[in-house]
N, C-alpha and C. Protein backbone atom coordinates (compact mmCIF):
# COMPACT_ATOMS: atom_id res chain seq x y z
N UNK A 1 -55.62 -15.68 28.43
CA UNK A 1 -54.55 -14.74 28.65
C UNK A 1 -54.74 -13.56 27.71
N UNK A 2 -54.79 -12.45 27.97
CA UNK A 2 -54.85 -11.25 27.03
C UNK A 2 -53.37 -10.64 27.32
N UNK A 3 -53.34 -10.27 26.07
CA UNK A 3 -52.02 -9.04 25.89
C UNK A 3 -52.31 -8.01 24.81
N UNK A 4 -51.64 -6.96 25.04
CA UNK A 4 -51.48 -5.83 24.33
C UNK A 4 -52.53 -5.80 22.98
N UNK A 5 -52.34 -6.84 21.88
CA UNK A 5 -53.29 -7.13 20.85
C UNK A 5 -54.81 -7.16 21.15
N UNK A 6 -55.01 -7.61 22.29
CA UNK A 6 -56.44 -7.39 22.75
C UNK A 6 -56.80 -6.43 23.09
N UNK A 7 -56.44 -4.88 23.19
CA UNK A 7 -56.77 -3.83 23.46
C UNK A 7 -57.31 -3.01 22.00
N UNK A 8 -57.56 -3.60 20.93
CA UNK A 8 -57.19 -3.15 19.67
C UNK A 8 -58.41 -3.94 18.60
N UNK A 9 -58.91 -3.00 17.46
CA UNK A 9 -60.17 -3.79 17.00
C UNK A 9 -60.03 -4.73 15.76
N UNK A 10 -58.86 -5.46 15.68
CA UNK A 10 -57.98 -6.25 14.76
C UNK A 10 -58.56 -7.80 15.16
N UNK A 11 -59.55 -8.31 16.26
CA UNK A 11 -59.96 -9.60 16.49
C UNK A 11 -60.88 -10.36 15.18
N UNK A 12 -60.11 -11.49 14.91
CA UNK A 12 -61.11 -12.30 13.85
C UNK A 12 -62.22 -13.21 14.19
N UNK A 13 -61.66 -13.34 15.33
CA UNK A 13 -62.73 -14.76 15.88
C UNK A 13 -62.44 -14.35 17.62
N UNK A 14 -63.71 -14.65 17.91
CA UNK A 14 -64.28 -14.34 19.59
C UNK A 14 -63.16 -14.88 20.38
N UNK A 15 -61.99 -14.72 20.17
CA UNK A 15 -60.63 -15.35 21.53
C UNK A 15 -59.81 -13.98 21.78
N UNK A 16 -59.04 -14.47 23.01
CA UNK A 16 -58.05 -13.43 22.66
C UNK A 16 -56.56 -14.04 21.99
N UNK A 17 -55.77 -13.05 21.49
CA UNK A 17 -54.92 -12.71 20.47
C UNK A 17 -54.11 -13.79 21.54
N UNK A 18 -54.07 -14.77 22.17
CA UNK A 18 -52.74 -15.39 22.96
C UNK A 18 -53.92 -16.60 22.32
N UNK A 19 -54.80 -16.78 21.85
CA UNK A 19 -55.66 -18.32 20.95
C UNK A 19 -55.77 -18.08 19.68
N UNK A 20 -55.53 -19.45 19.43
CA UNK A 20 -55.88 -19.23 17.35
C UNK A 20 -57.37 -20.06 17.72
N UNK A 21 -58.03 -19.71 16.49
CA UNK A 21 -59.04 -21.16 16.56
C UNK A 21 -59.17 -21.95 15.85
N UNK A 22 -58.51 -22.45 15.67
CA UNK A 22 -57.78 -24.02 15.25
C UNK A 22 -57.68 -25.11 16.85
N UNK A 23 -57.98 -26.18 16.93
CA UNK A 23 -56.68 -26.89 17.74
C UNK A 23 -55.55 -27.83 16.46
N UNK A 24 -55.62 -27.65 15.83
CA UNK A 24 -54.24 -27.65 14.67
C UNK A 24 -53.04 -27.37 15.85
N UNK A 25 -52.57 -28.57 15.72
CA UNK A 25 -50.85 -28.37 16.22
C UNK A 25 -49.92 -27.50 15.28
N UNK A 26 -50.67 -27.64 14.02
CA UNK A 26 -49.40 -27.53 13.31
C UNK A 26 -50.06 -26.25 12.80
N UNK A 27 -50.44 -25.33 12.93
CA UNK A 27 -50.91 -24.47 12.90
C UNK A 27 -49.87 -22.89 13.04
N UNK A 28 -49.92 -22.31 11.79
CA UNK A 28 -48.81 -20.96 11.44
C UNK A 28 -48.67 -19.81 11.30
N UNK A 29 -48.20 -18.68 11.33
CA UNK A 29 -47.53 -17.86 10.74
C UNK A 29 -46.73 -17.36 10.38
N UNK A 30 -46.17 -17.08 9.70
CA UNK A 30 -44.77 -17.50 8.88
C UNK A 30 -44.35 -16.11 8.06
N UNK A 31 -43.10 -15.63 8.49
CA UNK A 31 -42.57 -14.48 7.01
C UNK A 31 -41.59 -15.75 6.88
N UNK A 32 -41.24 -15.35 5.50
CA UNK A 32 -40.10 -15.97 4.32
C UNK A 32 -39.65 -14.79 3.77
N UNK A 33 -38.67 -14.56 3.66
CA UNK A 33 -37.76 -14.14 3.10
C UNK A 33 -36.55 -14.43 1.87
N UNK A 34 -36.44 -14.45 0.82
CA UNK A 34 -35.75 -14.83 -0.08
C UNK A 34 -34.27 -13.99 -0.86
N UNK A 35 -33.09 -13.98 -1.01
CA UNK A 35 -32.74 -13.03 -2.08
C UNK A 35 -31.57 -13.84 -2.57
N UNK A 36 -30.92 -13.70 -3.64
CA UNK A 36 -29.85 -14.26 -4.51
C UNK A 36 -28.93 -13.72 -4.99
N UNK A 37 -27.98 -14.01 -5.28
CA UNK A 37 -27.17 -13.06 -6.21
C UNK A 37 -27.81 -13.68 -7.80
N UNK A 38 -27.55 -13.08 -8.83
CA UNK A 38 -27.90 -13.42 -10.22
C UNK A 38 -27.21 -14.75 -10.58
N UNK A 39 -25.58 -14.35 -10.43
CA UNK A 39 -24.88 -15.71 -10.93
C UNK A 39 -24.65 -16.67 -9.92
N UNK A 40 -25.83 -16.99 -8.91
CA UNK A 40 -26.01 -18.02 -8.04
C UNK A 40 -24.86 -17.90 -6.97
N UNK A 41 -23.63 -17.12 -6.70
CA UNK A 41 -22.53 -17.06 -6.21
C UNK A 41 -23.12 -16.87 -4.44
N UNK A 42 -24.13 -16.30 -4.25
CA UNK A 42 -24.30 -16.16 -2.71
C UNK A 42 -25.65 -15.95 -2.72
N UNK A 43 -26.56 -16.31 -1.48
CA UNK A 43 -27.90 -16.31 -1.25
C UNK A 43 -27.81 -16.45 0.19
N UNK A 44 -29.24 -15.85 0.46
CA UNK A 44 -29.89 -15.72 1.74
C UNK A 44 -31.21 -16.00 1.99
N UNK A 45 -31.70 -16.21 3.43
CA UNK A 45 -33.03 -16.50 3.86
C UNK A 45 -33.20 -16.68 4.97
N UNK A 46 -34.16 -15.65 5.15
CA UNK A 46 -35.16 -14.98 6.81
C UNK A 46 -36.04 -15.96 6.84
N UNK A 47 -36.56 -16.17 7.98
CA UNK A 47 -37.82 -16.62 8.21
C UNK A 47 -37.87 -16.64 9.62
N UNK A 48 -38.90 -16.37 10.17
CA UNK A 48 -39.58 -16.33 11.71
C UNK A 48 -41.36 -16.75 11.31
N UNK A 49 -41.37 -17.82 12.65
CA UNK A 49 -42.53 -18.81 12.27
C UNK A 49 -43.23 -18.44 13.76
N UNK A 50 -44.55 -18.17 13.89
CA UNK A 50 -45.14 -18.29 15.43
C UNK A 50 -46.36 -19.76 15.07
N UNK A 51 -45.97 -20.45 15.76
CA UNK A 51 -46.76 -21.33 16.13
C UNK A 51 -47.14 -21.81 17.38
N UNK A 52 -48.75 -20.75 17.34
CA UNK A 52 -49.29 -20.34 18.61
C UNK A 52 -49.54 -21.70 19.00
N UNK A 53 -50.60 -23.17 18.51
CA UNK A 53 -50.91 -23.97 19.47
C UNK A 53 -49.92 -24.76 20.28
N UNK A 54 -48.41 -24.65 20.06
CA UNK A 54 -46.91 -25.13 20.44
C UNK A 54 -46.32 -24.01 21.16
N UNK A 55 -47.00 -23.01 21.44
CA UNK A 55 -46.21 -21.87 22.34
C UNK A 55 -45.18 -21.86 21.89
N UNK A 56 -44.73 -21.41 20.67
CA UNK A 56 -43.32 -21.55 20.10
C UNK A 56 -43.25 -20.39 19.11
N UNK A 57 -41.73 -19.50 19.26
CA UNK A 57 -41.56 -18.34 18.02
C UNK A 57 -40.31 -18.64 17.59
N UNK A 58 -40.42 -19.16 16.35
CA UNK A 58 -39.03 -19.39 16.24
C UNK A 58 -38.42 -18.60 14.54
N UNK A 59 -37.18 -19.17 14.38
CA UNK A 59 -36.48 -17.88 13.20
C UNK A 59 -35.23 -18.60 12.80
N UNK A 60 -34.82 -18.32 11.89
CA UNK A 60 -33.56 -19.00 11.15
C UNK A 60 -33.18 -17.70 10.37
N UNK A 61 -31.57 -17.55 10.12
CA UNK A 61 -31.06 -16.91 8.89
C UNK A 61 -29.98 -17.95 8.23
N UNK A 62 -30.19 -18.18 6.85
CA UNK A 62 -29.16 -19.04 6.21
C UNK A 62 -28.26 -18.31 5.64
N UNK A 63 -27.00 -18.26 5.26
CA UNK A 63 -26.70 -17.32 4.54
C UNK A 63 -25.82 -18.32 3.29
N UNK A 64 -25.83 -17.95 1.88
CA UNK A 64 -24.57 -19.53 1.32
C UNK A 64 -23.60 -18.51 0.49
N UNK A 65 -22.57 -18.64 0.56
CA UNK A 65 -21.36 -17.88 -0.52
C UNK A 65 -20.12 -18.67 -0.74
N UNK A 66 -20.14 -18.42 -1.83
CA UNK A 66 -18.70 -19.35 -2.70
C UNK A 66 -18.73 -20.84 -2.02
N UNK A 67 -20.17 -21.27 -2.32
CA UNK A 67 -19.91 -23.21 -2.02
C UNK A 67 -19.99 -23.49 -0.92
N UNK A 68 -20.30 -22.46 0.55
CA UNK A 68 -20.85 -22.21 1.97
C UNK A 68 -21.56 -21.87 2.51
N UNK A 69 -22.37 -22.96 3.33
CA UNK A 69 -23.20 -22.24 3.89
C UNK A 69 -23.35 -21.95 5.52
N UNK A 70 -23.82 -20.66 5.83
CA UNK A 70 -23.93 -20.79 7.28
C UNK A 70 -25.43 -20.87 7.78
N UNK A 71 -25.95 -21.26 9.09
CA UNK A 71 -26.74 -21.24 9.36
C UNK A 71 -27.17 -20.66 10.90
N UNK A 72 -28.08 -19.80 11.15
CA UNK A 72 -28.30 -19.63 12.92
C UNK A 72 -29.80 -20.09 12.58
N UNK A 73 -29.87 -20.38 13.87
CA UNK A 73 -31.42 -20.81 14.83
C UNK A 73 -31.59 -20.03 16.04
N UNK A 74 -33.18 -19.69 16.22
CA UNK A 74 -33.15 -19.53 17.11
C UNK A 74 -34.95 -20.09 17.68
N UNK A 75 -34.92 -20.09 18.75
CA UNK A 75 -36.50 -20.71 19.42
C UNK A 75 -36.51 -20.18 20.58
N UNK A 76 -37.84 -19.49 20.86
CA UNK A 76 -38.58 -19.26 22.35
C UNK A 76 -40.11 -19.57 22.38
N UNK A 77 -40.35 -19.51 23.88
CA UNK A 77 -41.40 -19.44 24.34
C UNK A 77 -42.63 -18.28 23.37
N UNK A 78 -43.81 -18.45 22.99
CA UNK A 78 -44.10 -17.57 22.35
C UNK A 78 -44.86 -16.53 23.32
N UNK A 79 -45.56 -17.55 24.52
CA UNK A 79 -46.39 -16.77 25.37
C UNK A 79 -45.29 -16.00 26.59
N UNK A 80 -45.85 -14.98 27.09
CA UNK A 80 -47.00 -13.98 27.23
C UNK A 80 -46.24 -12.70 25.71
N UNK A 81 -45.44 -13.28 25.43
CA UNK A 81 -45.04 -12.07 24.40
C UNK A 81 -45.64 -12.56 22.95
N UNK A 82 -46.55 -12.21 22.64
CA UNK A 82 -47.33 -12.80 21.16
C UNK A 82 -46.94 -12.41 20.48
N UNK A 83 -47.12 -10.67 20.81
CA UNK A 83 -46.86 -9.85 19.83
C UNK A 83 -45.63 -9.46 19.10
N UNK A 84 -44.56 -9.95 19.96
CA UNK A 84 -42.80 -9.60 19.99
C UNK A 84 -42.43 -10.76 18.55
N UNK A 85 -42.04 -10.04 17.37
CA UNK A 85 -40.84 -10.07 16.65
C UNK A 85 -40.07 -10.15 16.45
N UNK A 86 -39.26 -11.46 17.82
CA UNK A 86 -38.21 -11.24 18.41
C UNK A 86 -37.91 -12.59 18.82
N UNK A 87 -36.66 -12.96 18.02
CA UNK A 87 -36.09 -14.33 18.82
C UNK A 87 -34.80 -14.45 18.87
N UNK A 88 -33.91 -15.02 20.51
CA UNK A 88 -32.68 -14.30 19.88
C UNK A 88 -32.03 -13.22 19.64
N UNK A 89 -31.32 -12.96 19.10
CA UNK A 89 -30.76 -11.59 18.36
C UNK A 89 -31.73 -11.66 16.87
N UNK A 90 -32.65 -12.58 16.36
CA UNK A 90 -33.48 -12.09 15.23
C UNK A 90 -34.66 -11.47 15.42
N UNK A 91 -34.52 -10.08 14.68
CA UNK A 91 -36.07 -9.67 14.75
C UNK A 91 -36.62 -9.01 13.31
N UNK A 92 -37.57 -9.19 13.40
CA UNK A 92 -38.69 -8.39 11.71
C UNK A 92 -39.53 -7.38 12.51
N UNK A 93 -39.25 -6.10 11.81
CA UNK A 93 -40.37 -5.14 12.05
C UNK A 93 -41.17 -4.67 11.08
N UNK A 94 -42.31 -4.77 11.24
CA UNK A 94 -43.34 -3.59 10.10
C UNK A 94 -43.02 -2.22 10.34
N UNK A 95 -42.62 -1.66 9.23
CA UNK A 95 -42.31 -0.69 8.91
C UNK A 95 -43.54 0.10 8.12
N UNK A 96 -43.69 -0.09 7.22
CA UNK A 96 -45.16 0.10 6.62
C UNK A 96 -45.86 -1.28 6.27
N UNK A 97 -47.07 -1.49 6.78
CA UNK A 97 -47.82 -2.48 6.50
C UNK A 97 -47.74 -2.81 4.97
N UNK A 98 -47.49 -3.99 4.46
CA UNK A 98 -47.64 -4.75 3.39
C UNK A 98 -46.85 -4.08 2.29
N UNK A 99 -45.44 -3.02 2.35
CA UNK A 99 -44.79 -2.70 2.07
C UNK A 99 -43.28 -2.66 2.57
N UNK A 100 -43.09 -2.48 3.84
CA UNK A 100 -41.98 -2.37 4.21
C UNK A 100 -41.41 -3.09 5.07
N UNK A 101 -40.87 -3.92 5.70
CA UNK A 101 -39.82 -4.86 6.66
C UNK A 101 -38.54 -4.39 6.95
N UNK A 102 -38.18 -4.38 8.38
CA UNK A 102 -37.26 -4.53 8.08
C UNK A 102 -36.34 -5.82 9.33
N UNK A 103 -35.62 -6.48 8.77
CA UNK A 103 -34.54 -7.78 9.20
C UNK A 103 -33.10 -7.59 9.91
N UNK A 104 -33.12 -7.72 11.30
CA UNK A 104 -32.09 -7.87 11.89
C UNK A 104 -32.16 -8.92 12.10
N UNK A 105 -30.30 -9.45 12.43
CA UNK A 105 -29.64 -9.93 13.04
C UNK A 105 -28.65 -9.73 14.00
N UNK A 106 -28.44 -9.54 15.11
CA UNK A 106 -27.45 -9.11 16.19
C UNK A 106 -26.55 -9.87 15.73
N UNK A 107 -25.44 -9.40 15.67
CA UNK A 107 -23.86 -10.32 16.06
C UNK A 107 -23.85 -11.00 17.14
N UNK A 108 -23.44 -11.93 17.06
CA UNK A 108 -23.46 -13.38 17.97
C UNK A 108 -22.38 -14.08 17.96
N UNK A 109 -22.88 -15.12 18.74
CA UNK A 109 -21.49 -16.33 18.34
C UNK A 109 -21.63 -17.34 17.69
N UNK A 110 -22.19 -16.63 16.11
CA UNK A 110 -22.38 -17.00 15.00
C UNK A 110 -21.53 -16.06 13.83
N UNK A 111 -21.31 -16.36 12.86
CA UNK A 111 -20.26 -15.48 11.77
C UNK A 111 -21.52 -14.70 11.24
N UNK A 112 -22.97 -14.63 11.21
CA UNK A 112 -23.61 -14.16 10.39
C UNK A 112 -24.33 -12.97 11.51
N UNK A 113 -24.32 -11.12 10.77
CA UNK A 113 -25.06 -10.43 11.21
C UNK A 113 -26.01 -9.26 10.10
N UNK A 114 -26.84 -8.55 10.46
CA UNK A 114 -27.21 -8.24 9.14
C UNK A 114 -28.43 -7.23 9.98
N UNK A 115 -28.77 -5.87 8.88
CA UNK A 115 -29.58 -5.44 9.20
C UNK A 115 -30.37 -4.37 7.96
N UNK A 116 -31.05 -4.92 7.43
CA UNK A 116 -32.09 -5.61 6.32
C UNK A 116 -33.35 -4.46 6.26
N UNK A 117 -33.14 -3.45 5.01
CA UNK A 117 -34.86 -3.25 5.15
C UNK A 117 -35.41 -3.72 3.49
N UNK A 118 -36.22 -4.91 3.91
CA UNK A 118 -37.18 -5.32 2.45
C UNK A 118 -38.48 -4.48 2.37
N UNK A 119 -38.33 -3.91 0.76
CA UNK A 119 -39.24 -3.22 0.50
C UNK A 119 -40.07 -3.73 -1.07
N UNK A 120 -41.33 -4.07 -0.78
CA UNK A 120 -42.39 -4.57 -1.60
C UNK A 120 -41.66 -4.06 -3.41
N UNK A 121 -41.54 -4.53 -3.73
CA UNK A 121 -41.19 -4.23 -5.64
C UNK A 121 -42.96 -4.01 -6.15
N UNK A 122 -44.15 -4.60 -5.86
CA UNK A 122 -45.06 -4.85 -6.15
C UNK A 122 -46.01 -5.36 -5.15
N UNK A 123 -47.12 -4.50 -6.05
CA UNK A 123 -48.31 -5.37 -4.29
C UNK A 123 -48.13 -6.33 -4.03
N UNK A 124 -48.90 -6.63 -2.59
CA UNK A 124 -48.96 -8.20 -2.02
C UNK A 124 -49.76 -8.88 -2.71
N UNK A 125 -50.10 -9.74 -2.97
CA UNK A 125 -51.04 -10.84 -3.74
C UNK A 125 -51.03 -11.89 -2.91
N UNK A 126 -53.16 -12.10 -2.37
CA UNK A 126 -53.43 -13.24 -1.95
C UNK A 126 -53.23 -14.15 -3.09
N UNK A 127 -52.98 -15.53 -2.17
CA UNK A 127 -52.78 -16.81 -3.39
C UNK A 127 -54.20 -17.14 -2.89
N UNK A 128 -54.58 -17.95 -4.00
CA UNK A 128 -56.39 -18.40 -3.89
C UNK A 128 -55.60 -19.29 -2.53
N UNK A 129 -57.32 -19.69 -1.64
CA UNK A 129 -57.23 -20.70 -0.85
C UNK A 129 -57.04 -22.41 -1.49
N UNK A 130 -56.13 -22.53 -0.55
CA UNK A 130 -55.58 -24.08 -0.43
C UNK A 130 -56.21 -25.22 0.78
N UNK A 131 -56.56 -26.03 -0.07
CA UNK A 131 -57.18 -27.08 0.93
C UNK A 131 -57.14 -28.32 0.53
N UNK A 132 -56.48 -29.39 1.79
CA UNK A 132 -56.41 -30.74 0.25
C UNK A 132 -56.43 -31.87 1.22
N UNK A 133 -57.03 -32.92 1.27
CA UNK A 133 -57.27 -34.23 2.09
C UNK A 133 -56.36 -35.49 1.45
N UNK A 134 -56.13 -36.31 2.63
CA UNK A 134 -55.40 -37.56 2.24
C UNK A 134 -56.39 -38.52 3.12
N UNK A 135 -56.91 -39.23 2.10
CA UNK A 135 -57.93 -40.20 2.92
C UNK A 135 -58.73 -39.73 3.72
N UNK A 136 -59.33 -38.77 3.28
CA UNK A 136 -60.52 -38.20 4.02
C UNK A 136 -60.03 -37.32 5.01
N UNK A 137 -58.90 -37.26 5.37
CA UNK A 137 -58.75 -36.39 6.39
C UNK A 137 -57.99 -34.99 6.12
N UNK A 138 -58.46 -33.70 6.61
CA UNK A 138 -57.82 -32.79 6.10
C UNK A 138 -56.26 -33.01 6.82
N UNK A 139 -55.92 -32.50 5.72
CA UNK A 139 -54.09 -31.92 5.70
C UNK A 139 -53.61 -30.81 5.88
N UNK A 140 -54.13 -29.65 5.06
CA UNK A 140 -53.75 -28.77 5.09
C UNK A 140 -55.27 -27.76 4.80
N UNK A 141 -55.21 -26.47 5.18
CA UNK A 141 -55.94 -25.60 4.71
C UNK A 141 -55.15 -23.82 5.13
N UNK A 142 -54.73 -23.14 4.03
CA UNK A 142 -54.35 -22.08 4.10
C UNK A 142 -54.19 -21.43 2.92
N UNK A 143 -54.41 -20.18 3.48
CA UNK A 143 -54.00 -19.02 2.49
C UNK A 143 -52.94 -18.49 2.36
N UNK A 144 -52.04 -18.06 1.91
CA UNK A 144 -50.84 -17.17 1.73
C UNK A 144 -50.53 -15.92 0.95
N UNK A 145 -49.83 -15.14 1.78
CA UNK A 145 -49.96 -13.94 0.46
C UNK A 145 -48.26 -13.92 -0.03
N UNK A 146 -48.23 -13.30 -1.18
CA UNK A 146 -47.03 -13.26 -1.48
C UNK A 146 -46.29 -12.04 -2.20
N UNK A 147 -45.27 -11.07 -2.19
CA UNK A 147 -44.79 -10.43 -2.55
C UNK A 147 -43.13 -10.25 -2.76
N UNK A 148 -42.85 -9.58 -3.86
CA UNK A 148 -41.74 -9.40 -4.52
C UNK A 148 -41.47 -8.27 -4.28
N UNK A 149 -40.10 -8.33 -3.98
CA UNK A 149 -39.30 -6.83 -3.53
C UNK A 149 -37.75 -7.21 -3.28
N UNK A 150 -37.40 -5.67 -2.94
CA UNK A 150 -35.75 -5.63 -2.47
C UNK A 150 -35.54 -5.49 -1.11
């Protein structure tokens, strides 16, 4: 299946952008999102996960204040839309590559809505590669990058 990403010279490995090459089920990509208040009184957290070999895009916002927490979900189909940022009323856009995001939430028939631009405090930083076996068999193998911002 090709889409839109395949028109474009961003390919890592000989498939198109609708295959990883892995057959890893459990296989990711993932934003996280984090922020707090100082005196612990309220916190939040984004995240939208594509996990291409499960045809699945899915996204959560938590939100917790004064001893509460709320939570939305959301899950779709990932194919034929790969490229879409979008689940639900949640979406993440690049704004500037490896600097800028920004986080909606549509109002729903959920108490939580929000519309979010995170901006890098400091470069991104690859974390070294991770790789680790349990009885001979791999478990895990990935890289992650990570950055701090508002």
């Amino acid at each position: 299946m090709l889409t839109e990403l395949d028109d474009t010279l961003l390919h890592q490995a000989p498939l198109p952008f609708a295959s990883v090459s892995t057959s890893d089920h459990r296989f990711y990509d993932r934003y996280w999102f984090e922020g707090f208040a100082p005196d612990g009184s309220a916190g939040l957290i984004v995240s939208m996960g594509r996990y291409a070999n499960m045809n699945v895009l899915d996204g959560f916002v938590t939100a917790q204040q004064d001893g509460r927490q709320y939570n939305v979900r959301f899950s779709r189909a990932l194919r034929p839309a790969v490229a879409e940022t979008r689940v639900g009323g949640l979406s993440v856009s690049l704004e500037e590559p490896l600097r800028v995001l920004r986080l909606r939430l549509e109002e729903g028939d959920h108490p939580l809505s929000c519309d979010l631009t995170w901006t890098g405090s400091l470069p991104a930083r690859l974390e070294d590669h991770s790789f680790s076996r349990v009885q001979g068999r791999a478990v895990s193998d990935m890289y992650r990058f990570a950055q701090v911002g508002t």
